[in-house]
Protein backbone atom coordinates (compact mmCIF):
# COMPACT_ATOMS: atom_id res chain seq x y z
CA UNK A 1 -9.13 9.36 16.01
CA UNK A 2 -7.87 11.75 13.17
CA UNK A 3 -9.48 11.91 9.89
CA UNK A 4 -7.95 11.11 6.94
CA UNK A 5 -6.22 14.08 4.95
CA UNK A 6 -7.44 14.16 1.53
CA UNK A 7 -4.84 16.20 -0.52
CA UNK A 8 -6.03 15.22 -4.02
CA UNK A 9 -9.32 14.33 -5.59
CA UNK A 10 -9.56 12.45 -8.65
CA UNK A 11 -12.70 11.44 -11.49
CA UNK A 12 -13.45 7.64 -11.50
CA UNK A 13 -11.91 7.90 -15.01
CA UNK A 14 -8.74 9.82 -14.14
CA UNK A 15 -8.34 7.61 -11.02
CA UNK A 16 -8.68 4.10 -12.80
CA UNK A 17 -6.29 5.31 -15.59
CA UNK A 18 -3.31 6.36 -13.00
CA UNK A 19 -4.16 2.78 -11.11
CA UNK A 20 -4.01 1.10 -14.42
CA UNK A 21 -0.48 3.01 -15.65
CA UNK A 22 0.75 2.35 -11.85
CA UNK A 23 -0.19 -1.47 -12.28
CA UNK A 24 1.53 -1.59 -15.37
CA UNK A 25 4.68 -0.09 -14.38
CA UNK A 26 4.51 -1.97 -10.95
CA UNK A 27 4.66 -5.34 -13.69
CA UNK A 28 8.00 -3.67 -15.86
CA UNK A 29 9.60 -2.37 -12.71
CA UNK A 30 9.20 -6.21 -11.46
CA UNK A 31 9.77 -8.06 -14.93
CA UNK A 32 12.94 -5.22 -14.73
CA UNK A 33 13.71 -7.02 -11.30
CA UNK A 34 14.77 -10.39 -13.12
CA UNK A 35 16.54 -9.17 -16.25
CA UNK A 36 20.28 -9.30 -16.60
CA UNK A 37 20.97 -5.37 -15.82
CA UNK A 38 23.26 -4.05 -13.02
CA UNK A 39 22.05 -5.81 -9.16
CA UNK A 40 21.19 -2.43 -8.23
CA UNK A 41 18.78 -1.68 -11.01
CA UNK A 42 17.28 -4.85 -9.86
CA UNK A 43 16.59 -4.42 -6.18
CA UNK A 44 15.16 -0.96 -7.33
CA UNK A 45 12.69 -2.40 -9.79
CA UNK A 46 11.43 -5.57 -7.20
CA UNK A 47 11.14 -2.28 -4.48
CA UNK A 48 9.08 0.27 -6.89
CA UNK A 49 7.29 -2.24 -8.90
CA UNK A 50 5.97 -4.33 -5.57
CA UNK A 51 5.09 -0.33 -4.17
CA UNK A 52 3.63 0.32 -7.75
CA UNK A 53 1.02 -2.60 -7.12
CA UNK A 54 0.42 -2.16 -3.35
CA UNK A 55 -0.58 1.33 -3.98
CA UNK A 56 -2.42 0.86 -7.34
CA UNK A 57 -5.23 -2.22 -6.41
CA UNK A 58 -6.89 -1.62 -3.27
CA UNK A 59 -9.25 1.30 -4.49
CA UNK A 60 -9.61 -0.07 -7.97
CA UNK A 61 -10.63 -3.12 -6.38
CA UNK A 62 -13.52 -2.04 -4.39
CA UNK A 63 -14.49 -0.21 -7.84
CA UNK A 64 -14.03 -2.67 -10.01
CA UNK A 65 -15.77 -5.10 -8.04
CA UNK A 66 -18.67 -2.77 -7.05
CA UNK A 67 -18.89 -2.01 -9.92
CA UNK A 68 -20.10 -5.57 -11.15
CA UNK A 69 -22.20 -5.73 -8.18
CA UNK A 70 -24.38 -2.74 -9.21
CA UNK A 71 -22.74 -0.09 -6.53
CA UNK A 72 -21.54 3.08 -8.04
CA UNK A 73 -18.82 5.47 -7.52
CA UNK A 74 -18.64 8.76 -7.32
CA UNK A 75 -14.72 9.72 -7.16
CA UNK A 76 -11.12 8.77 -6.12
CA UNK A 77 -9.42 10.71 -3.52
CA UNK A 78 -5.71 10.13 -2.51
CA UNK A 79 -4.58 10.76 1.30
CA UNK A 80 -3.11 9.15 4.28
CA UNK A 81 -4.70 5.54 5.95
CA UNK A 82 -7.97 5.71 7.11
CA UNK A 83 -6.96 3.59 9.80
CA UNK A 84 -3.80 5.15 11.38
CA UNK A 85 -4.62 3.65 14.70
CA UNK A 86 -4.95 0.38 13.42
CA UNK A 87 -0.84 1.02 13.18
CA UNK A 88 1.87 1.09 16.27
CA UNK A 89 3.62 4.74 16.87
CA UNK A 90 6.38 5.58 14.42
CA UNK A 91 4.27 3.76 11.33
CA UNK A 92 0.92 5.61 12.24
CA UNK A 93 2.51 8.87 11.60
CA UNK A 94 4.26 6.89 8.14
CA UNK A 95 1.02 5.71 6.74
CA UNK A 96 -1.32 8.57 7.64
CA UNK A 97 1.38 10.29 4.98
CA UNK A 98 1.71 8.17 2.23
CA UNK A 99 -0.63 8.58 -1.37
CA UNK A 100 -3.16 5.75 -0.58
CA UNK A 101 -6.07 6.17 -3.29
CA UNK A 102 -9.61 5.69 -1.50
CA UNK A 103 -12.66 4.81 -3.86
CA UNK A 104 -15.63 6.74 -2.79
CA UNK A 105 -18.77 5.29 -3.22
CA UNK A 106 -22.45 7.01 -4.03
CA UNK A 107 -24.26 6.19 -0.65
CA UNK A 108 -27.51 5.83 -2.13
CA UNK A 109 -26.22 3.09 -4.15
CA UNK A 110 -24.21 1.18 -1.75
CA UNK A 111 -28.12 1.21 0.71
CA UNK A 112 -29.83 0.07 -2.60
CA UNK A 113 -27.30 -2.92 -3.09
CA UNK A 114 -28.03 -6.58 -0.99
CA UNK A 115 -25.97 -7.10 2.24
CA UNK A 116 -24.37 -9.74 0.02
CA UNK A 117 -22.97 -6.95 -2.80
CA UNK A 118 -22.08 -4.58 -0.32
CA UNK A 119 -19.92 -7.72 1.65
CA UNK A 120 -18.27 -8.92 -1.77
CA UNK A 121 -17.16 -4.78 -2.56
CA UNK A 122 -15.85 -4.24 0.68
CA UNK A 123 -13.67 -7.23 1.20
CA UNK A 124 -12.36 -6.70 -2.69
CA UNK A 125 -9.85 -3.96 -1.57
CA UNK A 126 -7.81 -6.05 0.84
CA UNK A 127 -8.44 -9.35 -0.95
CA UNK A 128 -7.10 -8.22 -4.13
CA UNK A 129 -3.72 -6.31 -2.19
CA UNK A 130 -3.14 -9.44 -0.44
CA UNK A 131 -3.50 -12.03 -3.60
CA UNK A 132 -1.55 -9.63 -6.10
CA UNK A 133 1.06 -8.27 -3.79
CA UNK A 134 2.05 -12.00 -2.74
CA UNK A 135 1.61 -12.95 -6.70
CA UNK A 136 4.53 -10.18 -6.72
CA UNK A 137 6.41 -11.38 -4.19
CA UNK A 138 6.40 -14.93 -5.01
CA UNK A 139 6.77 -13.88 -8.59
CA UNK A 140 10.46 -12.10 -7.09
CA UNK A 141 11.22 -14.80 -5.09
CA UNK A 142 10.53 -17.64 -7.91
CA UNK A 143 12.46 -15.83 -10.81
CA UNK A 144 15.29 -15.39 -8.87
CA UNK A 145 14.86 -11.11 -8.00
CA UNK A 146 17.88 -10.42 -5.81
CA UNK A 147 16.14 -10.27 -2.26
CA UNK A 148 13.28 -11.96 -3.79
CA UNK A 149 12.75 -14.14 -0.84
CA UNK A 150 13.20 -11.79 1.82
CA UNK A 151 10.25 -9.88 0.19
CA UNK A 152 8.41 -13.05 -0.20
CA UNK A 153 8.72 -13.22 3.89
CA UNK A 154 8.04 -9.84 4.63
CA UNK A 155 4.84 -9.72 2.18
CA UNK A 156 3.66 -12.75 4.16
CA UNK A 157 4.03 -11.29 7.45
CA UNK A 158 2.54 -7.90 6.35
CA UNK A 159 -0.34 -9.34 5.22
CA UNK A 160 -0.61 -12.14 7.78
CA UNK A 161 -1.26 -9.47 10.46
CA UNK A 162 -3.27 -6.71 7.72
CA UNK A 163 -6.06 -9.61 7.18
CA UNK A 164 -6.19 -10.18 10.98
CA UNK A 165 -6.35 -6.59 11.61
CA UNK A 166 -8.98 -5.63 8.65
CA UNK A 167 -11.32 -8.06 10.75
CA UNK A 168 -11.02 -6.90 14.27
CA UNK A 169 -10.87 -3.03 13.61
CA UNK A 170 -13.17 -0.78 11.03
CA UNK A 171 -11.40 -1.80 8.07
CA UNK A 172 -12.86 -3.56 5.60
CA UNK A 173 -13.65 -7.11 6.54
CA UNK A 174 -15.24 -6.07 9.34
CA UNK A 175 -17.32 -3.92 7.11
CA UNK A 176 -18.25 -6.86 4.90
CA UNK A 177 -19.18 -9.03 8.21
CA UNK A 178 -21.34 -6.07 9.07
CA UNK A 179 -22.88 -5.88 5.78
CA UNK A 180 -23.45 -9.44 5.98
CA UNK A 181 -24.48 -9.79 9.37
CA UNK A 182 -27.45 -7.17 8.60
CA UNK A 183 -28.59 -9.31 6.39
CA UNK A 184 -28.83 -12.74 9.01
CA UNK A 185 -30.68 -9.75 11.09
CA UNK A 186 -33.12 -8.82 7.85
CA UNK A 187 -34.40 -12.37 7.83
């Protein structure tokens, strides 16, 4: 299995504040989506702003939340999946490209935190992309974004098989059930 490619490295500071402006402008681009400007301009805003949000919660997510749960952080770094194989040829070599943000996490803290902390931080990344990006999409699809529905299927689908997926490889569900199951194991 390849590594992941980290090609930039970010503070926890610098990191959340580019999530936080890409949130943002994921919310105009969309809010852009349903206004009254050209069909074009609209289709381009539901696209970017649904990309904006997909590729600004994940990470933020596990640091947000792990944050709250005690675990600390020790950077961002932005590179390709870190689970290409979890994807079929032709979108393996796609995703191992594009600028996902990883949070990295201090790995003294994440031993010192309960199997029940460490379970709640890891499934935060792919519970919040799958809640916000259908919010999105449903959000398109309900005020009337042109292809709003389509993306409204497509998110669903996406996700269906990413939750299903998270579980049964290394991803982070299955991290959480590890974390958890330790803890059946500690007793």
């Amino acid at each position: 299995m390849a590594r992941r490619v980290e090609r930039a490295r970010l503070s926890i500071t610098a990191g959340n504040a580019v999530q936080g402006v890409m949130l943002a402008g994921g919310v105009a681009a969309l809010a852009l989506s349903m206004s009254g400007v050209a069909i074009e301009f609209r289709i381009a805003g539901m696209i970017a702003g649904y990309l904006l949000i997909y590729f600004s919660v994940h990470a933020a997510a596990h640091w947000l939340v792990g944050r709250l749960v005690g675990i600390r952080f020790t950077h961002y770094s932005i590179g390709g999946t870190t689970h290409a194989t979890a994807y079929p040829p032709g979108m393996r070599q796609l995703f191992v490209r594009l600028p996902f943000f990883a949070a990295h996490v201090d790995r003294a803290s994440l031993r010192a935190a309960s199997p029940i902390a460490q379970a709640i931080m890891f499934g935060a990344g792919m519970t919040s992309s799958a809640f916000l990006c259908t919010l999105a999409a449903t959000w398109c699809a309900i005020g009337g974004a042109p292809g709003g529905i389509a993306l409204l299927a497509v998110n669903t689908m996406w996700f269906a098989g990413a939750l299903i997926a998270e579980t049964r490889t290394r991803g982070d569900y299955a991290k959480a059930a590890q974390a958890l199951a330790s803890r059946q194991q500690g007793r």
